[in-house]
Protein backbone atom coordinates (compact mmCIF):
# COMPACT_ATOMS: atom_id res chain seq x y z
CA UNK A 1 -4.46 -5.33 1.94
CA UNK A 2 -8.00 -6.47 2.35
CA UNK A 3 -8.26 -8.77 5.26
CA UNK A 4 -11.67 -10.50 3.70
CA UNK A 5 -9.41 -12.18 0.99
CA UNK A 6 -7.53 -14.06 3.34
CA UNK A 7 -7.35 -17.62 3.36
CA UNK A 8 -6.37 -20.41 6.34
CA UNK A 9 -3.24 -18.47 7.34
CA UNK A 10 -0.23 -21.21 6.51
CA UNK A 11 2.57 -19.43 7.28
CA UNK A 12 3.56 -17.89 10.94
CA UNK A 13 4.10 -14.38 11.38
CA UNK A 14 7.75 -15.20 11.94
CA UNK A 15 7.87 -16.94 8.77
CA UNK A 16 6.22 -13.82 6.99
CA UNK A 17 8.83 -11.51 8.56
CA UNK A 18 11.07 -13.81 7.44
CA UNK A 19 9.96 -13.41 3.81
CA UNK A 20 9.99 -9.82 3.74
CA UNK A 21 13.33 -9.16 5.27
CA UNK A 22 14.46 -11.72 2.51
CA UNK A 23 12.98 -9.39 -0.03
CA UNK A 24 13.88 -5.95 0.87
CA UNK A 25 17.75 -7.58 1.24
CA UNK A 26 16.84 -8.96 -2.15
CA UNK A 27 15.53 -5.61 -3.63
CA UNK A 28 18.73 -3.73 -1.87
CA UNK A 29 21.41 -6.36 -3.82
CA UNK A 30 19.13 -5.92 -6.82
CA UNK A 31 19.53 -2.19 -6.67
CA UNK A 32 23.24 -2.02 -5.85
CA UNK A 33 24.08 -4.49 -8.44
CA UNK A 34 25.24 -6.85 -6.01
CA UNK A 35 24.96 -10.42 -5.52
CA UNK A 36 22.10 -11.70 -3.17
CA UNK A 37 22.00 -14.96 -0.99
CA UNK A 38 19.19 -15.40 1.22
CA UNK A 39 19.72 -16.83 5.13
CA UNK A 40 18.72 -20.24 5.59
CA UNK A 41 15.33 -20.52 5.74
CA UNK A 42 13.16 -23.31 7.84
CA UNK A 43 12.10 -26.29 6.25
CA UNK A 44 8.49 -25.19 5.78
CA UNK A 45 9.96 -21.58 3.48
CA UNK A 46 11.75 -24.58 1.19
CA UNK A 47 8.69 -26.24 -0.23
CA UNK A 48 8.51 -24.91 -3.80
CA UNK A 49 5.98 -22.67 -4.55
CA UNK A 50 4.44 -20.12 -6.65
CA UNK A 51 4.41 -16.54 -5.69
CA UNK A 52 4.31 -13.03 -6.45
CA UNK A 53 6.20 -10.10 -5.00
CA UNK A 54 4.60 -6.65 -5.24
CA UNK A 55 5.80 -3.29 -4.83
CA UNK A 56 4.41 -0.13 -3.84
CA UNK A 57 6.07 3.75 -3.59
CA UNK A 58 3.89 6.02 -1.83
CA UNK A 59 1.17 3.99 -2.10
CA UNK A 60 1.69 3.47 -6.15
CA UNK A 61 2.67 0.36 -7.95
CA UNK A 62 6.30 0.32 -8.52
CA UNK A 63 6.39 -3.92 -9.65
CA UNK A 64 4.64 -6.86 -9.56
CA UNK A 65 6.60 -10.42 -10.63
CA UNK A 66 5.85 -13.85 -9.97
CA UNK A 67 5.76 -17.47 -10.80
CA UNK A 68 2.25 -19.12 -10.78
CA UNK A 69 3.89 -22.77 -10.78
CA UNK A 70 6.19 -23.81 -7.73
CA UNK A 71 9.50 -23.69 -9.44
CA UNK A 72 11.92 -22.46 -6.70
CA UNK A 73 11.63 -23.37 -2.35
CA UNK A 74 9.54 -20.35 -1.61
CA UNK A 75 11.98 -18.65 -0.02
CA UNK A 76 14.49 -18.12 -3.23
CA UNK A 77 11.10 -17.62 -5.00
CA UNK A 78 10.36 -14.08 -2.69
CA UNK A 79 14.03 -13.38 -3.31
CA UNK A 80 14.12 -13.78 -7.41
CA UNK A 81 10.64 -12.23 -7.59
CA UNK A 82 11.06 -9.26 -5.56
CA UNK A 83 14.31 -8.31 -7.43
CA UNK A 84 12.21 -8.80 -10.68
CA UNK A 85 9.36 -6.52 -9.84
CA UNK A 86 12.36 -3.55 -8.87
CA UNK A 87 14.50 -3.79 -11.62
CA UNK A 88 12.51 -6.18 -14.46
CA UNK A 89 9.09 -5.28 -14.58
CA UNK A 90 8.41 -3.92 -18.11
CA UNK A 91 5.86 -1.20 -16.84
CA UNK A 92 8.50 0.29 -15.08
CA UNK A 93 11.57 2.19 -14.52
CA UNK A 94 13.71 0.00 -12.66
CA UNK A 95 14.10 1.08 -8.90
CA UNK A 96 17.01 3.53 -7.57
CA UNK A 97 18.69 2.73 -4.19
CA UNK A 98 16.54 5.86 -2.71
CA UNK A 99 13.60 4.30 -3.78
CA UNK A 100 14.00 0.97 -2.46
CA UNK A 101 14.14 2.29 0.90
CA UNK A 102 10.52 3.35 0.29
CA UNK A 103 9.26 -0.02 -0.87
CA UNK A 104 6.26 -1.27 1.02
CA UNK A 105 6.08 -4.98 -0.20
CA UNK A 106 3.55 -7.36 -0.28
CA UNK A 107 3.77 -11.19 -0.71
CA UNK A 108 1.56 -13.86 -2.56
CA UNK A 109 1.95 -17.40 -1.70
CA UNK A 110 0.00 -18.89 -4.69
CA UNK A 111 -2.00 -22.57 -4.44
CA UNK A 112 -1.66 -24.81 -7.87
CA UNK A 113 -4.18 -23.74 -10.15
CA UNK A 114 -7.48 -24.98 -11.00
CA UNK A 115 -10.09 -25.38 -13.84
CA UNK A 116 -13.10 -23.28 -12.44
CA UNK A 117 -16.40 -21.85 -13.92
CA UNK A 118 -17.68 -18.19 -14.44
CA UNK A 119 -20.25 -19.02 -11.81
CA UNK A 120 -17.90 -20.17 -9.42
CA UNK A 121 -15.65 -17.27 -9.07
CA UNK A 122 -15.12 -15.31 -6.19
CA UNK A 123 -13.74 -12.09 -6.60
CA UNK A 124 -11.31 -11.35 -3.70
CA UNK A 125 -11.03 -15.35 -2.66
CA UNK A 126 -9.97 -16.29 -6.34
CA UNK A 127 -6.76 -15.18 -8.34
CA UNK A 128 -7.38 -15.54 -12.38
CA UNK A 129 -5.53 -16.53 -15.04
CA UNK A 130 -7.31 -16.78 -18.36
CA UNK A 131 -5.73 -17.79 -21.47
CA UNK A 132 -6.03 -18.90 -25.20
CA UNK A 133 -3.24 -20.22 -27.39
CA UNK A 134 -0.04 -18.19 -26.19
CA UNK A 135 -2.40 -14.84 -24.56
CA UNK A 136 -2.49 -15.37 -20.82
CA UNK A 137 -3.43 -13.33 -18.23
CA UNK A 138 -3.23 -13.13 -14.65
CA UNK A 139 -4.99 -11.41 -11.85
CA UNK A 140 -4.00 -12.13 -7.91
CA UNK A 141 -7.19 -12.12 -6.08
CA UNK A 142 -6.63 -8.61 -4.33
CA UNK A 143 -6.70 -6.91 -7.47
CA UNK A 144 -10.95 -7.32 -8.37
CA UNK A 145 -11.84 -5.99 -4.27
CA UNK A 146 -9.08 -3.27 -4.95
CA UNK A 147 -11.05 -1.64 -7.86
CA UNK A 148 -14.55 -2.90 -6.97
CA UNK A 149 -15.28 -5.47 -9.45
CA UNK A 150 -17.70 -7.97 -9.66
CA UNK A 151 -16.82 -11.55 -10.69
CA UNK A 152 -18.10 -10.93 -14.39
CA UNK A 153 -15.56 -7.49 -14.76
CA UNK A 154 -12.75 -9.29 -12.88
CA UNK A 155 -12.95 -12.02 -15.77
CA UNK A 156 -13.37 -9.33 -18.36
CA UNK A 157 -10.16 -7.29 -17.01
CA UNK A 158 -8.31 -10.67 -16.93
CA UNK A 159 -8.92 -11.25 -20.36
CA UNK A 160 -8.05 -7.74 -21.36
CA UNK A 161 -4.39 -8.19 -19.41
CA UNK A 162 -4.02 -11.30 -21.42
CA UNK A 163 -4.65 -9.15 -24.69
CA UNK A 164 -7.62 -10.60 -25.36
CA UNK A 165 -11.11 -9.67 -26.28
CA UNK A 166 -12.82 -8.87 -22.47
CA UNK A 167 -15.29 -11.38 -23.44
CA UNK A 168 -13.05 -13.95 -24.15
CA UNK A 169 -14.16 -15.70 -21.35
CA UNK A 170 -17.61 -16.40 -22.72
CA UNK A 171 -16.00 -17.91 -26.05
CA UNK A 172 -13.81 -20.74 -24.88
CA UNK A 173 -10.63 -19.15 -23.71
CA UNK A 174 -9.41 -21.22 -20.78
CA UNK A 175 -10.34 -20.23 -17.16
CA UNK A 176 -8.03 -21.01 -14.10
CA UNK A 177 -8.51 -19.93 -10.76
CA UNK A 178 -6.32 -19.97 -7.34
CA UNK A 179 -6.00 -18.63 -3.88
CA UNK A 180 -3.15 -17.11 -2.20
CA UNK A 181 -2.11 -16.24 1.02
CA UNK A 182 -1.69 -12.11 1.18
CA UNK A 183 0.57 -10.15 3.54
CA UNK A 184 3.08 -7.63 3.69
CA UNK A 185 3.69 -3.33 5.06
């Protein structure tokens, strides 16, 4: 985690805890084919948001599922995400119970997103999502520090996860941007 792509920290370091204990229980149910409910959760975890839970195995991606759009209070959001990215994410084998006691997690707490220029992106302050008709692709904003991209390739590589052309960006598709709020292991 790259502390320079943190934004005004919103959420306590007991709420954070919170968070990730929710998801590792989540992640264990998930694993075990069991049923998960998550503890009650303080009032500020119920706003909905949009968020993405990622996973990591000795220091390798293992998942990475989210909702960009607040669908769910946060809190069942971590839970249903974090469950996704161990057993649902298409680029990988779904997690074994070993394995799940090895998962270092990380959390992104997503703002709304918003119409933003090529100029005006910021790579490790800005998440992308670039789309055109039904191709969309996102990118949370640790991702372009994390492989040393400039603003221009982090567009480029967001078109190319959309499936599109990586200069898509140039010819009209449509460019979001957002922030999130980064922690985990």
């Amino acid at each position: 985690m790259n502390p320079q792509i943190q934004p005004q920290q919103e959420y306590s370091q007991e709420e954070r805890e919170l968070l990730l204990r929710i998801a590792h229980r989540s992640i264990e149910a998930a694993v075990r084919n069991q049923e998960f409910r998550a503890e009650a959760a303080p009032e500020h975890l119920q706003e909905p948001r949009g968020a993405f839970t990622t996973i990591h195995i000795n220091g390798q991606l293992h998942g990475c599922v989210g909702y960009i759009l607040p669908a769910l209070p946060l809190y069942a959001t971590v839970a249903e995400t974090a469950a996704s990215a161990a057993m649902n994410d298409p680029r990988f084998v779904p997690l074994t119970p070993d394995e799940a006691a090895l998962a270092k997690l990380e959390i992104s707490v997503l703002s709304r997103p918003f119409a933003i220029s090529a100029e005006q992106v910021q790579p490790g302050v800005h998440g992308l999502i670039i789309s055109d008709g039904r191709r969309r692709g996102l990118l949370l904003p640790q991702v372009a520090p994390e492989h040393g991209w400039d603003a221009e390739q982090f567009l480029s590589h967001t078109c190319l996860k959309a499936r599109l052309p990586a200069d898509a960006w140039r010819k009209g598709a449509k460019v979001e941007a957002f922030t999130a709020e980064i922690f985990g292991e």
